[in-house]
Protein backbone atom coordinates (compact mmCIF):
# COMPACT_ATOMS: atom_id res chain seq x y z
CA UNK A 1 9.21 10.27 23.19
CA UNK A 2 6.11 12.11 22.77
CA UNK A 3 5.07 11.53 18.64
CA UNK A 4 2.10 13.02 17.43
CA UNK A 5 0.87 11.00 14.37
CA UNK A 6 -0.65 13.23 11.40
CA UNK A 7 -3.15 11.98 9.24
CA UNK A 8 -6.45 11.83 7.00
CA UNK A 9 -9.05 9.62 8.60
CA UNK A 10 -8.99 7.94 12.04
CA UNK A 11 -10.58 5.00 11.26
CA UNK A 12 -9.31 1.65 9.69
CA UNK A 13 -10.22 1.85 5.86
CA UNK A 14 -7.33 2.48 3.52
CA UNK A 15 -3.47 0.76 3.42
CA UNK A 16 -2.22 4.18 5.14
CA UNK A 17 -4.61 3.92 8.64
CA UNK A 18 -4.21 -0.30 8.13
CA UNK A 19 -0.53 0.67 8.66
CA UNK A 20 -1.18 2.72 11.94
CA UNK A 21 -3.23 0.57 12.84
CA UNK A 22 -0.40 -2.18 13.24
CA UNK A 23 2.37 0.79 13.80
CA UNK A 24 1.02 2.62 16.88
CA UNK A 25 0.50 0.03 19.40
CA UNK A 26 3.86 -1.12 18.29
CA UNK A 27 5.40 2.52 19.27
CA UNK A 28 3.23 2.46 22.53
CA UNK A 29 4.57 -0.46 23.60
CA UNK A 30 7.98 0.38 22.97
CA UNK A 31 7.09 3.64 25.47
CA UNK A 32 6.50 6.23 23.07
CA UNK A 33 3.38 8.63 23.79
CA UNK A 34 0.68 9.01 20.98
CA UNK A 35 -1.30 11.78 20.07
CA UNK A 36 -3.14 12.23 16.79
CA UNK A 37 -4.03 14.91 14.80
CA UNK A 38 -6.58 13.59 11.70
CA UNK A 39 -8.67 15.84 9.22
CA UNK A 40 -11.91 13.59 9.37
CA UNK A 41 -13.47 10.86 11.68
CA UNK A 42 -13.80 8.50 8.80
CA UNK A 43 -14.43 5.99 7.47
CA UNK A 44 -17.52 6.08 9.74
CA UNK A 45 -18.55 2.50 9.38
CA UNK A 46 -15.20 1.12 10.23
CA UNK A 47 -13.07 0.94 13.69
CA UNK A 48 -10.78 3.57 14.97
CA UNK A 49 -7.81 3.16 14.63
CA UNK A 50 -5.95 1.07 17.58
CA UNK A 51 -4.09 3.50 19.87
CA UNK A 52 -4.19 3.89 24.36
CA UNK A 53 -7.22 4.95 25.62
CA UNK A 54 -5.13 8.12 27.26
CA UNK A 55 -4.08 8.77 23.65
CA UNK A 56 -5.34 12.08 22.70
CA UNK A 57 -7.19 12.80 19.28
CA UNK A 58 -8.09 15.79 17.86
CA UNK A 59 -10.44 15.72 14.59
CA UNK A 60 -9.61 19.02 12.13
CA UNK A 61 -13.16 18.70 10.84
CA UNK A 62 -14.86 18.73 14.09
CA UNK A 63 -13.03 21.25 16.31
CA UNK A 64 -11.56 23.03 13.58
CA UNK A 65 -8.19 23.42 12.40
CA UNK A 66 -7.25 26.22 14.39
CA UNK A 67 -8.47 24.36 17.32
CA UNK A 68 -6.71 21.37 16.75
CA UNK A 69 -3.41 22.70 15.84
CA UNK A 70 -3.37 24.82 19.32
CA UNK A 71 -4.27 21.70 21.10
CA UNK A 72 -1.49 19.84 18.87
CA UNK A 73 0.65 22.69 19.69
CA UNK A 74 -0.24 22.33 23.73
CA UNK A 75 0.51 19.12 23.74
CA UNK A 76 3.88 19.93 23.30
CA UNK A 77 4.98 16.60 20.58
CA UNK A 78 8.40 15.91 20.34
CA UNK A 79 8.59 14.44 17.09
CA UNK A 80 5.59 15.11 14.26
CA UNK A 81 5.15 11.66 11.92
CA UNK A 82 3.43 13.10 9.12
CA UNK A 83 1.37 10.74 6.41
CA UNK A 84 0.19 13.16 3.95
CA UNK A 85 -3.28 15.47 4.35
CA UNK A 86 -5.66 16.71 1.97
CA UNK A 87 -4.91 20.03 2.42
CA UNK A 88 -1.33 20.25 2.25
CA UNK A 89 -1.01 24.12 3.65
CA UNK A 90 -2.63 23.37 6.44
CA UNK A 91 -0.09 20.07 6.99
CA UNK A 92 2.89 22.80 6.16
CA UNK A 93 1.26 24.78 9.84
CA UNK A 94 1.67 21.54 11.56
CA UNK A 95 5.17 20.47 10.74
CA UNK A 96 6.12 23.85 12.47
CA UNK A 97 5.42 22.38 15.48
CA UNK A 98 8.15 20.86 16.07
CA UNK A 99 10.89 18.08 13.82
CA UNK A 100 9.41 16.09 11.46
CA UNK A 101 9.33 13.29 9.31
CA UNK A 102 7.10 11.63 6.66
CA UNK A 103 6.50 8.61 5.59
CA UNK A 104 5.12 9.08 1.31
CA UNK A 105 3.00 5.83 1.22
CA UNK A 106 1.83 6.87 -2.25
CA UNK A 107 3.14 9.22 -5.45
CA UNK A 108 0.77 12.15 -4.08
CA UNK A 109 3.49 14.44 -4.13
CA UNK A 110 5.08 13.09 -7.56
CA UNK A 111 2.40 13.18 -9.70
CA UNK A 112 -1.40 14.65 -10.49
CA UNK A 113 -3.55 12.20 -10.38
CA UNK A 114 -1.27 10.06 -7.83
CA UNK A 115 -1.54 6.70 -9.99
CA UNK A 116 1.70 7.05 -11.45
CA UNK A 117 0.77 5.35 -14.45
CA UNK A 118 -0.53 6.00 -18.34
CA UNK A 119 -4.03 5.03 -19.08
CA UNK A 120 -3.82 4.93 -22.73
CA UNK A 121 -3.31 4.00 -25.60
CA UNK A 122 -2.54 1.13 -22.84
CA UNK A 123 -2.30 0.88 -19.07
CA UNK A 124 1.18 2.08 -18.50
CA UNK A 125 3.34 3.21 -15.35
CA UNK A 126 4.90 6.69 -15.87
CA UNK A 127 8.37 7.31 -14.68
CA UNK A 128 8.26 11.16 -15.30
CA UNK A 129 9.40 13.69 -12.42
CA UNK A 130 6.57 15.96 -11.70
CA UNK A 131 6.95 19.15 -13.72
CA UNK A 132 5.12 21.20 -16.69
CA UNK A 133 5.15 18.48 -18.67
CA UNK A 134 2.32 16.74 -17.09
CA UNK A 135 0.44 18.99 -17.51
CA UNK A 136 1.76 18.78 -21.23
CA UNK A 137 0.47 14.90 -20.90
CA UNK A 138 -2.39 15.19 -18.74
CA UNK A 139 -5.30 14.82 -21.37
CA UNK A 140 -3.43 13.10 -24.46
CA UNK A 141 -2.04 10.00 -22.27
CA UNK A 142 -5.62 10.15 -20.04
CA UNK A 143 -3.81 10.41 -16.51
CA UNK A 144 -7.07 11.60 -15.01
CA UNK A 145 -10.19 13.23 -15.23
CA UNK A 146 -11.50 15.93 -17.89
CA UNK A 147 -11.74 18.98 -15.70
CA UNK A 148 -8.89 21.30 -16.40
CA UNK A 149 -9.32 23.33 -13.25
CA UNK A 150 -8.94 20.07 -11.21
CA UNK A 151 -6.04 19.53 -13.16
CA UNK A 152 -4.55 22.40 -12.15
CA UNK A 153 -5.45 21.91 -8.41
CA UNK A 154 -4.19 18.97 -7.98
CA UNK A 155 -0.72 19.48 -9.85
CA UNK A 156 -0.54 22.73 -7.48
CA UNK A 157 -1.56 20.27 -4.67
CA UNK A 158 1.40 17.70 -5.86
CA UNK A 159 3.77 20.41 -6.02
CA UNK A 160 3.22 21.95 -2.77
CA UNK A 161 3.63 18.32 -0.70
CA UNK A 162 7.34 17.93 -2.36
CA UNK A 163 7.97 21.34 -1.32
CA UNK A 164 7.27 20.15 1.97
CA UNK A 165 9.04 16.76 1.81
CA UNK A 166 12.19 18.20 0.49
CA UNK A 167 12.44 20.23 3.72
CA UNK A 168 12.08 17.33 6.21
CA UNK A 169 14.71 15.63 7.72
CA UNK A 170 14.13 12.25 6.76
CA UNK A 171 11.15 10.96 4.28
CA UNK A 172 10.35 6.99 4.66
CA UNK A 173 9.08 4.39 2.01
CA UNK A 174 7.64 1.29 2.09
CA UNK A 175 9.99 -0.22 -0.99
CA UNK A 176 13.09 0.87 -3.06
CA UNK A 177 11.04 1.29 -5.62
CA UNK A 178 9.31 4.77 -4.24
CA UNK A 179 12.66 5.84 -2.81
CA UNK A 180 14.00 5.57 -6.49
CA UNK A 181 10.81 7.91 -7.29
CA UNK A 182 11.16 10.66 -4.48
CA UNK A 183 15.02 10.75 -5.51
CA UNK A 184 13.94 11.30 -9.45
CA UNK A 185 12.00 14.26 -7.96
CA UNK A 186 14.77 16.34 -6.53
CA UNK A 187 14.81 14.83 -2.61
CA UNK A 188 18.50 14.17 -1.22
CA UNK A 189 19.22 10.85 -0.95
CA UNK A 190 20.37 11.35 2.60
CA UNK A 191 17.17 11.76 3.76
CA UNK A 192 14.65 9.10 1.70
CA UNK A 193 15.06 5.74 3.78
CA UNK A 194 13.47 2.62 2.73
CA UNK A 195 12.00 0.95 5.98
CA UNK A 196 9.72 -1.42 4.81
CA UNK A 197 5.93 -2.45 6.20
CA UNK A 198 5.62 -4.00 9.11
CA UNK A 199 3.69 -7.68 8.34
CA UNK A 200 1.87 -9.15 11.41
CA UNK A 201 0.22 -12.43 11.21
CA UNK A 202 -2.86 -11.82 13.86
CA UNK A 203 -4.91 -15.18 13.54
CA UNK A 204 -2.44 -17.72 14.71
CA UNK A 205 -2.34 -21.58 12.60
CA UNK A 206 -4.19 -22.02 9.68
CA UNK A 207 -7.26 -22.66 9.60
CA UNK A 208 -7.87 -24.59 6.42
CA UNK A 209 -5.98 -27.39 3.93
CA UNK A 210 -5.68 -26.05 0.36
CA UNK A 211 -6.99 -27.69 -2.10
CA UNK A 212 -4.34 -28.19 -3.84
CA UNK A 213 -2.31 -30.18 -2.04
CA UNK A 214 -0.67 -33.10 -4.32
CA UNK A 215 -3.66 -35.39 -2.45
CA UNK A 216 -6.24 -33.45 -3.95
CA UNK A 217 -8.06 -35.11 -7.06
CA UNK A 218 -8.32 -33.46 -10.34
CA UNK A 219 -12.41 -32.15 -9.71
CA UNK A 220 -11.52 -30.36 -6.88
CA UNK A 221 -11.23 -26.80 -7.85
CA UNK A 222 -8.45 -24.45 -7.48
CA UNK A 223 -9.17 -21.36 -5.91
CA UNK A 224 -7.62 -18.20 -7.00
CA UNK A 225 -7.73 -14.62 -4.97
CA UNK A 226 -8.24 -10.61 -5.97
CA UNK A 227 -8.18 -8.73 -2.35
CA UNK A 228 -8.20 -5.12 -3.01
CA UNK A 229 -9.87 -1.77 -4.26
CA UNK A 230 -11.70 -2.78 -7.72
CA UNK A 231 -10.29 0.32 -9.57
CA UNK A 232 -9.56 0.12 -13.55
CA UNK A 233 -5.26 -0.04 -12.49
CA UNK A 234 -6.04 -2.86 -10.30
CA UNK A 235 -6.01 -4.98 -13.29
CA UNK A 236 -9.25 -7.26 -12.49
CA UNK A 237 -10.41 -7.06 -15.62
CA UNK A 238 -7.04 -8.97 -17.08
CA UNK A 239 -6.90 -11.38 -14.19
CA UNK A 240 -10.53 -12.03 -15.72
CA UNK A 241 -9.62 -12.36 -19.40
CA UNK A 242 -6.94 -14.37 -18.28
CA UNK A 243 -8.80 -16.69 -16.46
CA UNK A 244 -9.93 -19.15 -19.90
CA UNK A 245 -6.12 -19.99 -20.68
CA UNK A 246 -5.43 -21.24 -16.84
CA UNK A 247 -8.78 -23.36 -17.00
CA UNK A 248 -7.35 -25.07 -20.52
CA UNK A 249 -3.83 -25.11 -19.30
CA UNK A 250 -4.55 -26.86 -16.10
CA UNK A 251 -7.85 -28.87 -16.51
CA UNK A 252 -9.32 -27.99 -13.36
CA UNK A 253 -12.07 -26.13 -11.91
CA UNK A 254 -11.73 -22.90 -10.71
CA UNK A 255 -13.08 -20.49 -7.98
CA UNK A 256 -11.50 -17.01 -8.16
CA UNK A 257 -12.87 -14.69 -5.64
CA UNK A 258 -12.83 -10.76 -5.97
CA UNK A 259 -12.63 -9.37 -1.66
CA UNK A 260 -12.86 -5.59 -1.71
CA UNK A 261 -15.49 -3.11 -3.76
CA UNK A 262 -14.55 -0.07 -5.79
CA UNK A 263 -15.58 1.97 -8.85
CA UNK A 264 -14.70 -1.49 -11.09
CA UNK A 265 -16.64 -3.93 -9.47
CA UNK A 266 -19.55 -3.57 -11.42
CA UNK A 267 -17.96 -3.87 -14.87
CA UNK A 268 -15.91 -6.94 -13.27
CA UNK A 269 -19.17 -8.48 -12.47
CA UNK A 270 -20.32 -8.02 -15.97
CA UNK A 271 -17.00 -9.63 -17.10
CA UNK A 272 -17.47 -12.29 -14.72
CA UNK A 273 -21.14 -13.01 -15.91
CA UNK A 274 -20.66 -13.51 -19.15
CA UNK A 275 -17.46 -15.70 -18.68
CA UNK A 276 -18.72 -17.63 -16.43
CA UNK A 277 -21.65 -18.61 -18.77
CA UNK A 278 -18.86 -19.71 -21.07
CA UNK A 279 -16.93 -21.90 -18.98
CA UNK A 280 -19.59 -23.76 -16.62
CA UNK A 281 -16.31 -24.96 -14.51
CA UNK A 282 -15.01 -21.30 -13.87
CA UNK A 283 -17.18 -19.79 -10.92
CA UNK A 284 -16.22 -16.04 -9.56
CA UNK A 285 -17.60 -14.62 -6.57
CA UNK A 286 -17.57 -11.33 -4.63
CA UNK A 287 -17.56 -10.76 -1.63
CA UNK A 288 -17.29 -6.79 -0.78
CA UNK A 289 -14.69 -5.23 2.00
CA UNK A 290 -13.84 -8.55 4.64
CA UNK A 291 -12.42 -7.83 8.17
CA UNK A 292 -9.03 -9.23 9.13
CA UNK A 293 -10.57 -12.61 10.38
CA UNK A 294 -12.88 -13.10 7.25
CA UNK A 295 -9.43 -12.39 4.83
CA UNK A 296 -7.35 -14.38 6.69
CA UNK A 297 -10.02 -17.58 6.18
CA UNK A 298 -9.91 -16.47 2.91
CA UNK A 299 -6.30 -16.92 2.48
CA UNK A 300 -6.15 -19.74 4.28
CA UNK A 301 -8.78 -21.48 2.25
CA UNK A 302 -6.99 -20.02 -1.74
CA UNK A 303 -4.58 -21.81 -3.62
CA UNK A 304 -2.92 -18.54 -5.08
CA UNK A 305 -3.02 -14.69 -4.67
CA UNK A 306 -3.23 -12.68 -7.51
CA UNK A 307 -2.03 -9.30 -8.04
CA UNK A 308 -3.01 -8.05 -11.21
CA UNK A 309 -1.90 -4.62 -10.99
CA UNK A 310 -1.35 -2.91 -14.26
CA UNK A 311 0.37 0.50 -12.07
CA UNK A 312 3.53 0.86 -10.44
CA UNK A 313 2.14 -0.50 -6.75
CA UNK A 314 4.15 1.67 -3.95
CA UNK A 315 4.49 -2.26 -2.01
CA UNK A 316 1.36 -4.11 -2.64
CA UNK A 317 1.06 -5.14 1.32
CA UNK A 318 -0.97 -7.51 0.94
CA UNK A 319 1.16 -10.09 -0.80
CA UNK A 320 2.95 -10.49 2.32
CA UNK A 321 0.17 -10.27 4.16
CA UNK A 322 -1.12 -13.22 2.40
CA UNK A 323 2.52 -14.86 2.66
CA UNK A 324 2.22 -15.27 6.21
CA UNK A 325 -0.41 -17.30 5.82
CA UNK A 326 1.80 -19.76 2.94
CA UNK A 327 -0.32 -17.98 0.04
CA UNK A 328 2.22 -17.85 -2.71
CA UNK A 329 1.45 -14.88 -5.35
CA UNK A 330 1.35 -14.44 -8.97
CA UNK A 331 1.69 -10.78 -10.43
CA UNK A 332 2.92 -8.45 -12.44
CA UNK A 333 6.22 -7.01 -12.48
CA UNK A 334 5.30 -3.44 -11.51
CA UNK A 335 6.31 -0.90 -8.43
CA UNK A 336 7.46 -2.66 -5.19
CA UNK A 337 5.90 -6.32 -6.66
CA UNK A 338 9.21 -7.49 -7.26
CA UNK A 339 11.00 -6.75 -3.63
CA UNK A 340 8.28 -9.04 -1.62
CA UNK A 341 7.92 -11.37 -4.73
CA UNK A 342 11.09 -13.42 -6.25
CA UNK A 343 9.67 -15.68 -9.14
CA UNK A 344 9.90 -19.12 -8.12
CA UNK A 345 10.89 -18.54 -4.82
CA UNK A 346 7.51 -17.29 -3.48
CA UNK A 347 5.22 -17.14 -6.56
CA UNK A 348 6.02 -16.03 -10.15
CA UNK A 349 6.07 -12.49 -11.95
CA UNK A 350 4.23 -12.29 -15.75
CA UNK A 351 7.00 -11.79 -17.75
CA UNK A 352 5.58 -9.36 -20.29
CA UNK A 353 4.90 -5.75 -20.20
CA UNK A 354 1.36 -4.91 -18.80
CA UNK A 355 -1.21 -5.91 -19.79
CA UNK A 356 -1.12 -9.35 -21.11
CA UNK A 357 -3.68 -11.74 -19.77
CA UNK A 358 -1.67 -14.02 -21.85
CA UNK A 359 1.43 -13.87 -19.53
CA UNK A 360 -0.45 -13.10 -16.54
CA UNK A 361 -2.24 -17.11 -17.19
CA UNK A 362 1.30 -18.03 -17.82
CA UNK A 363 2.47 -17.10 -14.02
CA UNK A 364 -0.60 -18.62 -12.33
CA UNK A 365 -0.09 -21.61 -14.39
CA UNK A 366 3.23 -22.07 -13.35
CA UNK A 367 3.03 -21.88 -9.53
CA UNK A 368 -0.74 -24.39 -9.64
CA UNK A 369 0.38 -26.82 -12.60
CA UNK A 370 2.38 -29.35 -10.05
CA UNK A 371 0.89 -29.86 -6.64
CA UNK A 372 4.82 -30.34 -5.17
CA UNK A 373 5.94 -26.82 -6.70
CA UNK A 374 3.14 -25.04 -5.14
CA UNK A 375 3.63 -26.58 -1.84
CA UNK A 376 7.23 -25.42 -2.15
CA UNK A 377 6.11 -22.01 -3.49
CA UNK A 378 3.99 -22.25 0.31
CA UNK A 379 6.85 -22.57 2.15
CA UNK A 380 8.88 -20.04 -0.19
CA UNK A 381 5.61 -17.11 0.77
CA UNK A 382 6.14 -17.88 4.56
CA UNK A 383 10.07 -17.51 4.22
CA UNK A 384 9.79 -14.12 2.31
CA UNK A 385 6.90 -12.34 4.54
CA UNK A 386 9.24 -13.14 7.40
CA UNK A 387 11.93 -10.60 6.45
CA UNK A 388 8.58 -7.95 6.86
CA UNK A 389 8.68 -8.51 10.59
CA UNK A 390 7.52 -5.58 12.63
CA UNK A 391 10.31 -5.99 15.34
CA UNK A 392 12.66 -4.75 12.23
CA UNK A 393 10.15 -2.02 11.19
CA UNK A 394 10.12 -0.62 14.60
CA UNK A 395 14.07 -0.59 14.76
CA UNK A 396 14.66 1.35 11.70
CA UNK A 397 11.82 3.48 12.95
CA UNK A 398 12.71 4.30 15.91
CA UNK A 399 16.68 4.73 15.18
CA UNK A 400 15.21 8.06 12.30
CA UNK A 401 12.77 9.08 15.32
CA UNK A 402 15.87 9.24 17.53
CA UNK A 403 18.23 10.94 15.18
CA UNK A 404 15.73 13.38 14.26
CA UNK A 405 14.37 14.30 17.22
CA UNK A 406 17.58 14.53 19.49
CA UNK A 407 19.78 16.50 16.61
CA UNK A 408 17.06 18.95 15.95
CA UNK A 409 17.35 19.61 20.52
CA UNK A 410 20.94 19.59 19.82
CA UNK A 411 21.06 22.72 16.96
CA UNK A 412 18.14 24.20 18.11
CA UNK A 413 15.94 24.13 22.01
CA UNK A 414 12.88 25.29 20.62
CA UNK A 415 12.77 22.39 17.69
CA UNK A 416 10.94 24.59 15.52
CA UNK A 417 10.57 22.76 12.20
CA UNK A 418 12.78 20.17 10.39
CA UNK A 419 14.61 21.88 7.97
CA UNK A 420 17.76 22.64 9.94
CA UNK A 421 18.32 19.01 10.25
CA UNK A 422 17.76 18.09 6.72
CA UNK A 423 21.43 16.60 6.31
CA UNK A 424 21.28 14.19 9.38
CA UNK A 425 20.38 11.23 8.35
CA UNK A 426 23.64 10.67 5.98
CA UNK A 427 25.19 9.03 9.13
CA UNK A 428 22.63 6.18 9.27
């Protein structure tokens, strides 16, 4: 099958080119042609991402987007696998082309600002369908910025990519969690499939003991991990204020490590700087953005991921991520957390309402207090990141792709568009 993959950038930098990354040479080798159509070479400081050489690529902001959907259209693409564009009339030209389906990675076409969460009076996720009445909540609960012509961009923006997802023939998400969201917002639930990430552990045996194994004497410090985009919902700043009650509760040392950068780091450091003068035995270090062999030391080398996030994350990949590895994970209850996390099975959920540093100490304290738990908790993270296999990603894949693409040849020879076929996918 010939599948042209639509997207923003072309290089590795964000969770939704990480996941082509991993995706495409699994639909190559399965014998699918690729062909991409992105809006911007970018990030330029980072890889492209993996594909054939023979795999064509045509950039919208270099050849133009009249250019590039000709070229798109030459090629001729039996399938179009659509992850969201900036401009989301220009995306509406391409999935003319021929049958399509998306994959929502993110609440882009749910909500304004795309965070899906409250910022005051407290950090909050929002379960509202997108309508008037964010706009109505906009300013008071502080979803985004201050600009009220932005505001009415984006929620224009928002609006126009369900439009377009609610005429697709299938829309996929990474947990049951988004499905739930797409469904609140009018999509049929014939067509919104969850199928998961695909998890691929690229760096063979571990490379490190952790130092917390039972053998491991009391001076030896534990090390705790952030790995992420440093933005206010990330939660760093609780994982931070959280940090003095795990120290008391479990009289050791501790390292926590922030990998990734963002608008937050530098108020993080400042957190970090004056806690660490505090507490002499609490050290915290950043690093800035690590490539896959540099985050996979670092997991190998942490006692416990934390994922601090204070909005509803769409999966939160790299918990698994970290599973493979036998990183167990402490986090809040929020999003798709709770289907790759099971407290006490692979880590442990805070059990209050966000945020409470309180509750968040109380679930890292609870997988590091007893050296045999967290060994168990290990095995528990390597168990659970197993059921994210990419041999079952590609199945479910490839059985829409196939549905899609030979129904819409079936009702119609020119495949013009997905809407025809919008009911298909109640047979799965």
């Amino acid at each position: 099958m010939r599948i042209a993959i639509v997207t923003t950038d072309a290089r590795v930098g964000g969770g939704i080119a990480s996941y082509l990354d991993t995706v495409i040479p699994l639909l190559e080798a399965a014998g699918h042609e690729i062909a991409m159509l992105c809006e911007f070479d970018a990030p330029g400081a980072s890889p492209p991402i993996s594909r054939s050489p023979s795999a064509p690529v045509w950039i919208v902001a270099e050849a133009g987007a009249a250019h590039a959907l000709d070229a798109l259209r030459r090629w001729r693409p039996d399938l179009i696998y659509t992850h969201g564009l900036s401009d989301p009339d220009f995306e509406a030209r391409v999935l003319e082309l021929a049958p399509a389906i998306a994959y929502a990675h993110d609440y882009r076409a749910s909500c304004i600002s795309g965070a899906k969460a409250f910022a005051f009076p407290a950090p909050s996720p929002c379960a509202r369908p997108l309508g008037a009445g964010c706009l109505v909540h906009f300013y008071p609960r502080r979803c985004g910025g201050l600009n009220p012509f932005s505001m009415l961009s984006d929620f224009r923006h928002a609006a126009r990519r369900l439009e377009l997802l609610r005429c697709l023939p299938a829309v996929l998400t990474a947990s049951q969690f988004v499905r739930t969201e797409y469904l609140r917002n009018g999509l049929a639930p014939a067509i919104v499939r969850c199928v998961g990430l695909p998890v691929i552990d690229r760096q063979g045996p571990r490379t490190a003991t952790p130092a917390a194994a039972a053998s491991a004497p009391t001076v030896t410090p534990l090390r705790l991990l952030f790995a992420g985009r440093m933005e206010p919902l990330k939660g760093g700043h609780v994982l931070l204020d959280a940090l003095p009650s795990v120290h008391s509760a479990l009289s050791r040392p501790l390292i926590l490590t922030f990998a990734g950068d963002g608008r937050a780091r530098v108020e993080w450091a400042r957190r970090a700087d004056a806690l660490v003068r505090r507490l002499p035995a609490v050290r915290v270090e950043f690093t800035g953005w690590l490539n896959t062999a540099a985050l996979t030391r670092l997991f190998d080398l942490s006692d416990l991921l934390v994922v601090p996030s204070l909005w509803p994350e769409p999966f939160g990949l790299v918990g698994p991520e970290a599973g493979m590895r036998g990183l167990p994970a402490a986090a809040f209850a929020v999003g798709g957390i709770p289907e790759w996390l099971t407290d006490g099975t692979n880590g442990a959920l805070a059990r209050a309402i966000l945020p409470a540093p309180a509750d968040l100490a109380d679930a890292i304290v609870r997988c590091l207090r007893d050296p045999v738990e967290h060994a168990r908790l290990r095995g528990g993270a390597i168990e659970l990141a197993r059921r994210f296999r990419p041999e079952r990603h590609l199945r479910l894949l490839s059985n829409v792709f196939e549905l899609v693409s030979s129904h819409a040849r079936v009702i119609d020879g020119t495949a013009q568009g997905g809407v025809a076929t919008a009911h298909i996918l109640s047979r799965i």
